[in-house]
Protein backbone atom coordinates (compact mmCIF):
# COMPACT_ATOMS: atom_id res chain seq x y z
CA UNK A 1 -30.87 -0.26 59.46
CA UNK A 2 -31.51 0.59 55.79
CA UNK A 3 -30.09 -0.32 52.49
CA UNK A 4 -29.74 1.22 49.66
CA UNK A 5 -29.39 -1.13 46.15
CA UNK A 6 -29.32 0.12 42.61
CA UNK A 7 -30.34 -1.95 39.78
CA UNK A 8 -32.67 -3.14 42.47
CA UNK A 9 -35.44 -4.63 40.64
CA UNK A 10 -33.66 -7.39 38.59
CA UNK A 11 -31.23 -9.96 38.65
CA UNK A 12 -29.12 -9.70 41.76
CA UNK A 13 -30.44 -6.22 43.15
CA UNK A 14 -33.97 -8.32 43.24
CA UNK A 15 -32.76 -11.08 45.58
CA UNK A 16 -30.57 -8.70 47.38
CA UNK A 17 -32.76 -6.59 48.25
CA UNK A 18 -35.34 -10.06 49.02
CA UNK A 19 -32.63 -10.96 51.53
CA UNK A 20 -31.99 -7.91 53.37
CA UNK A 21 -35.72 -7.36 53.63
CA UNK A 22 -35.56 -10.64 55.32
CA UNK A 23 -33.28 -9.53 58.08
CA UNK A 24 -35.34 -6.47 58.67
CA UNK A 25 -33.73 -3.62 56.96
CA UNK A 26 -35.48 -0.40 55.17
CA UNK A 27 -34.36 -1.20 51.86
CA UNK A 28 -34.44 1.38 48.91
CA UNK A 29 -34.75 0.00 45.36
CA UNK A 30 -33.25 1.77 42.71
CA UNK A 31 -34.11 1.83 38.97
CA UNK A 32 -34.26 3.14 35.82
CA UNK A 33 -37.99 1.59 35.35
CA UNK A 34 -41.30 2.45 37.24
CA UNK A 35 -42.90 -0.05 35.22
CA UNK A 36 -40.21 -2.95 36.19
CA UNK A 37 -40.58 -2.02 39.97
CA UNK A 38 -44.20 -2.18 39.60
CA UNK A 39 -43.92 -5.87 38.03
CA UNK A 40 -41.71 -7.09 40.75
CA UNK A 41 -43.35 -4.97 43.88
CA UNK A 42 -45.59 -8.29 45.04
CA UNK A 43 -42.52 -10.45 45.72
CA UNK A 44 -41.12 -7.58 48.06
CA UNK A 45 -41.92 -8.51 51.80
CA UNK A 46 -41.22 -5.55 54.56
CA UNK A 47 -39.97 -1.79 54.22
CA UNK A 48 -38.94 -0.98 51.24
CA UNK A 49 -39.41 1.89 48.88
CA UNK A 50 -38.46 2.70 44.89
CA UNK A 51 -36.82 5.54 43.44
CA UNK A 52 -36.54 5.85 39.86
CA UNK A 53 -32.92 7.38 38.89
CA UNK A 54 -30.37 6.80 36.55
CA UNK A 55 -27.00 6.09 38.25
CA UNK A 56 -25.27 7.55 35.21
CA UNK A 57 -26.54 11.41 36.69
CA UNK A 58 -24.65 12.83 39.42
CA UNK A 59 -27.58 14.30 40.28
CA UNK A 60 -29.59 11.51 40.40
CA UNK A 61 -26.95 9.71 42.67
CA UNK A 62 -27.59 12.73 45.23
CA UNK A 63 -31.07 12.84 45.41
CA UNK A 64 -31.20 8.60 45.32
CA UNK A 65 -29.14 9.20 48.63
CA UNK A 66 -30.80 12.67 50.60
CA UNK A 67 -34.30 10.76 49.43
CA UNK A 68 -33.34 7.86 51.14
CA UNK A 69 -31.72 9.80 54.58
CA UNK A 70 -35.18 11.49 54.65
CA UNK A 71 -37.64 8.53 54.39
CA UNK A 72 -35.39 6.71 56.55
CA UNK A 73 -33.07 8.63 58.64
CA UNK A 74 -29.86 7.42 57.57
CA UNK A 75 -28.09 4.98 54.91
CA UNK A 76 -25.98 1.97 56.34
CA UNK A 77 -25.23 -0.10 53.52
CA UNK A 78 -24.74 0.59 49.67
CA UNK A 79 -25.14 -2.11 47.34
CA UNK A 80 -23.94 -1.16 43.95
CA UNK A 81 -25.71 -3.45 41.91
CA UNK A 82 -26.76 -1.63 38.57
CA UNK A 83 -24.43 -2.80 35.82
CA UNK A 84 -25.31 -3.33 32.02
CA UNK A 85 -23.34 -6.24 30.11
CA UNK A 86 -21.69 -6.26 26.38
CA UNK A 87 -20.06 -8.57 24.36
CA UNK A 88 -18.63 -8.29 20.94
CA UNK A 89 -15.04 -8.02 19.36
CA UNK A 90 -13.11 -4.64 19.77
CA UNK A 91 -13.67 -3.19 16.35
CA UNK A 92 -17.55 -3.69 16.97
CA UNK A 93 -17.64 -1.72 20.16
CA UNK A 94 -17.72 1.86 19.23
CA UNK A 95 -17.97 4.96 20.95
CA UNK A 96 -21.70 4.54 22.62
CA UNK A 97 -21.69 1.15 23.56
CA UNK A 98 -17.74 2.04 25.51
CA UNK A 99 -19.77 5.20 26.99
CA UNK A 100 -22.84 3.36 28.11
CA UNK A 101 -20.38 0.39 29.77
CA UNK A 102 -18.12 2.63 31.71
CA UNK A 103 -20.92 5.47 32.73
CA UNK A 104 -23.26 2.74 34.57
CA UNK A 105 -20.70 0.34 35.41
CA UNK A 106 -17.44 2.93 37.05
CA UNK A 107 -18.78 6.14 36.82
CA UNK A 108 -22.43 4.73 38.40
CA UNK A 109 -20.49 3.12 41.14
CA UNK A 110 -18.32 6.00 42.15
CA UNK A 111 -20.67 8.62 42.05
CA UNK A 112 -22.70 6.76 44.27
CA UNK A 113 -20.66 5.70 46.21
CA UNK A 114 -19.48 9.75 46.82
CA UNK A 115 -22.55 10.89 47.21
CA UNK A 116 -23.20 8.53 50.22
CA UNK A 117 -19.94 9.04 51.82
CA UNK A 118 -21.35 11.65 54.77
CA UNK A 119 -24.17 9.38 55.51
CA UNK A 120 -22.09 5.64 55.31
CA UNK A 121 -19.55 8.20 58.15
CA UNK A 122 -22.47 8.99 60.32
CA UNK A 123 -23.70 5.34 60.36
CA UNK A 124 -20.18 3.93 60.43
CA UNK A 125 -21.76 1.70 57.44
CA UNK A 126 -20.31 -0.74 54.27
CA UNK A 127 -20.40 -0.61 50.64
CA UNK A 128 -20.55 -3.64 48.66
CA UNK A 129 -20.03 -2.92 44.42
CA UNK A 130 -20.77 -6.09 42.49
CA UNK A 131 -18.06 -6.95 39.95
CA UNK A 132 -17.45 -10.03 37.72
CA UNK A 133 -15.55 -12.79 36.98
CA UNK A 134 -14.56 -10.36 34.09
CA UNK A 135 -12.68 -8.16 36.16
CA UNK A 136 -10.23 -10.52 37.51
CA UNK A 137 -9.30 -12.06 34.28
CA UNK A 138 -10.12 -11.51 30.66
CA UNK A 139 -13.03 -12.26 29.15
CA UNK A 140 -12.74 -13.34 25.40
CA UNK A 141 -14.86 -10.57 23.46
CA UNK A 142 -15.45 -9.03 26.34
CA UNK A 143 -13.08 -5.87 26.64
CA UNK A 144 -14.88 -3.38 27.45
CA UNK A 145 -17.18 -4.85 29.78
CA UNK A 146 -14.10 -6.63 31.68
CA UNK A 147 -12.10 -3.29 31.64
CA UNK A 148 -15.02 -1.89 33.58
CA UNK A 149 -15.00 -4.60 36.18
CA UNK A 150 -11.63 -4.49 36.57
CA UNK A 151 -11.98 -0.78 37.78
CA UNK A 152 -14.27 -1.76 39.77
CA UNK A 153 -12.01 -3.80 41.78
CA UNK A 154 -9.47 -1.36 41.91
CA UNK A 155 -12.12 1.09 43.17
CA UNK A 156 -12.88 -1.26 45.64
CA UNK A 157 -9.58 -1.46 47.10
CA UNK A 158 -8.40 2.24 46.84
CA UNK A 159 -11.35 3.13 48.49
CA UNK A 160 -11.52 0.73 51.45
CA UNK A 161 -8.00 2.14 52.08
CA UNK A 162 -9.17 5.44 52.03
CA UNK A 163 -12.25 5.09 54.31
CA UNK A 164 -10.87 3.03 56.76
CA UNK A 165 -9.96 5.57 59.48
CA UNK A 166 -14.30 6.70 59.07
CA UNK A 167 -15.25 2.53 59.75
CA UNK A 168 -16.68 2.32 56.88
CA UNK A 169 -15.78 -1.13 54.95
CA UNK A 170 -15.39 -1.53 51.11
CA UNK A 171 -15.97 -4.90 49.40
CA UNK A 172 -16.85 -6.07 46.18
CA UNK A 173 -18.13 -9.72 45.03
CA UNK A 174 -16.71 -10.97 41.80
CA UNK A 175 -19.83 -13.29 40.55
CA UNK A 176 -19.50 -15.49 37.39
CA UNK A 177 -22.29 -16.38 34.92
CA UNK A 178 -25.76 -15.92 37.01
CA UNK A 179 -29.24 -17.01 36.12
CA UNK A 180 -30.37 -13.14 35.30
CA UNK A 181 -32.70 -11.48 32.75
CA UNK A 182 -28.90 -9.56 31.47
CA UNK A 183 -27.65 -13.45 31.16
CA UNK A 184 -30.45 -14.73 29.09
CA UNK A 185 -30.94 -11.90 26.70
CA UNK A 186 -27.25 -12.08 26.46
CA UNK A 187 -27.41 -16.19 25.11
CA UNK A 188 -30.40 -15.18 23.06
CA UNK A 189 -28.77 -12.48 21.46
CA UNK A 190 -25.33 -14.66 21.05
CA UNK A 191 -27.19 -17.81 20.05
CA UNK A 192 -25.80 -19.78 23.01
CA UNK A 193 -27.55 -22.28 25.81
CA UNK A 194 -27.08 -22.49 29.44
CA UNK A 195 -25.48 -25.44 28.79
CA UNK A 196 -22.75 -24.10 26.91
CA UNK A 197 -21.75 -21.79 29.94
CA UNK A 198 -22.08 -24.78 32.54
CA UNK A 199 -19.43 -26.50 30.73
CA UNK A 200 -16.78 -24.24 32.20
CA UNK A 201 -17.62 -24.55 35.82
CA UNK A 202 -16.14 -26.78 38.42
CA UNK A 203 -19.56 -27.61 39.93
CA UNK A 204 -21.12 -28.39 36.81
CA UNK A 205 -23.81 -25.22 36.47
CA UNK A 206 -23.82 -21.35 36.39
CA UNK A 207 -25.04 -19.27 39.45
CA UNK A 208 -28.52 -18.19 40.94
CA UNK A 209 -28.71 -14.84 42.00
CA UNK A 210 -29.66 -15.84 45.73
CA UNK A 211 -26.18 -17.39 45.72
CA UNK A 212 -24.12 -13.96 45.12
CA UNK A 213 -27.43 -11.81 47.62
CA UNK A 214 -26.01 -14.55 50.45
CA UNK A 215 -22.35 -13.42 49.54
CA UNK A 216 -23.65 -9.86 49.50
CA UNK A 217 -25.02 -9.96 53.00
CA UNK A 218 -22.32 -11.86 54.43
CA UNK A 219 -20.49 -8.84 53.54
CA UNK A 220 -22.72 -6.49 55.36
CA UNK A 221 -21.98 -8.51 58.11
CA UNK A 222 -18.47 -9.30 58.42
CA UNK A 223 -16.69 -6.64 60.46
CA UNK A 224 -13.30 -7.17 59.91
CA UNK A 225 -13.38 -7.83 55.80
CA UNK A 226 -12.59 -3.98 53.81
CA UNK A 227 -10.78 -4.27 50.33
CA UNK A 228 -11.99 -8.22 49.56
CA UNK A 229 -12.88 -9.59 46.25
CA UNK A 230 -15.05 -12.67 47.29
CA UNK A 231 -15.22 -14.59 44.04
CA UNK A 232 -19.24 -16.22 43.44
CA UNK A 233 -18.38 -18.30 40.75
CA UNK A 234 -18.42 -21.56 41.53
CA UNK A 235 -14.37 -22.56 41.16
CA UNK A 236 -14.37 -20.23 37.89
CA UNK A 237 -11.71 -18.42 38.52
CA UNK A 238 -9.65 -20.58 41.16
């Protein structure tokens, strides 16, 4: 079985990837950084290789997905993980920063996720997107970023619809704040503390990135969920 996760060498896509490596897949990491993969590659136990591509490039999407089939024969699972964060009021977001949100966050995802289409029918596989708290409900200073998420979801669910009849499930998790690299340059760059963010949470703390890779997995598993939004976020949203 192999799995394919962009925005693999960070954050979520890191303990993702730790997890499914655990249960024995082939798991290809995707990044935009040679030098990050080569940081992280000790923590990596099992088969895995890295690809360097930028999910923003159709092209790169492709060859991300016939690289994989020929290393490992086949794709089962597709873990869109690679997502870049932005806060900041409306008339502070201008043209680039909307561009740079929606091409890695939507157009990332769906390209992806087309370009793996033929393989997921062959292997009658699942695609999991990770989307946000922020896509469900809005996010103070947080429009563009939560307008992104929120496609996400709908992509999620128009697509499971349409590739139902191939067996191939769609699902998306919906995590809150997360103990990440993105979350911590976000506070330093905001001036904020972790404790500011726990405030808001029914169980008293933000997440840990295992938390939403168990959620991911479970997904991978569960052959009867296609167009769920399981929300990681400890009572954030409930």
């Amino acid at each position: 079985m192999t799995v394919i996760i962009t925005g693999g060498t960070s954050g979520i896509g890191l303990a993702t990837a730790k997890i499914f490596l655990a249960h024995d897949f082939n798991c290809m990491l995707v990044g935009r950084s040679r030098e990050r993969f080569d940081k992280i590659q000790s923590e990596l136990v099992g088969n895995f290789e890295f690809i360097s591509a930028d999910v923003r490039k159709v092209e790169d999407c492709e060859k991300i997905i016939s690289r994989t089939a020929e290393i490992f024969g086949g794709v089962d699972v597709l873990i869109n993980s690679a997502g870049i964060y932005h806060e900041g009021a409306i008339t502070s977001t201008d043209e680039k920063i909307f561009d740079d949100i929606f091409s890695t966050n939507v157009k990332g995802t769906f390209f992806m996720t087309r370009a793996a289409v033929d393989e997921l029918i062959k292997s009658r596989g699942t695609i999991i997107n990770v989307a946000s708290d922020a896509g469900l409900k809005g996010n103070y200073f947080c429009a563009a970023y939560s307008a992104s998420k929120g496609a996400v979801v709908a992509f999620t669910k128009s697509l499971a619809l349409e590739l139902a009849s191939f067996n191939i499930r769609v699902n998306c998790v919906a995590p809150g704040d997360i103990l990440t690299p993105l979350t911590l340059n976000q506070l330093k760059i905001s001036g904020g503390t972790i404790e500011d963010l726990e405030k808001f949470y029914p169980l008293g703390r933000i997440g840990k990135p295992e938390e939403v890779a168990e959620a991911i997995y479970f997904l991978s598993t569960a052959n009867f969920i296609t167009g769920a939004v399981l929300s990681v976020d400890g009572g954030l949203t409930a």
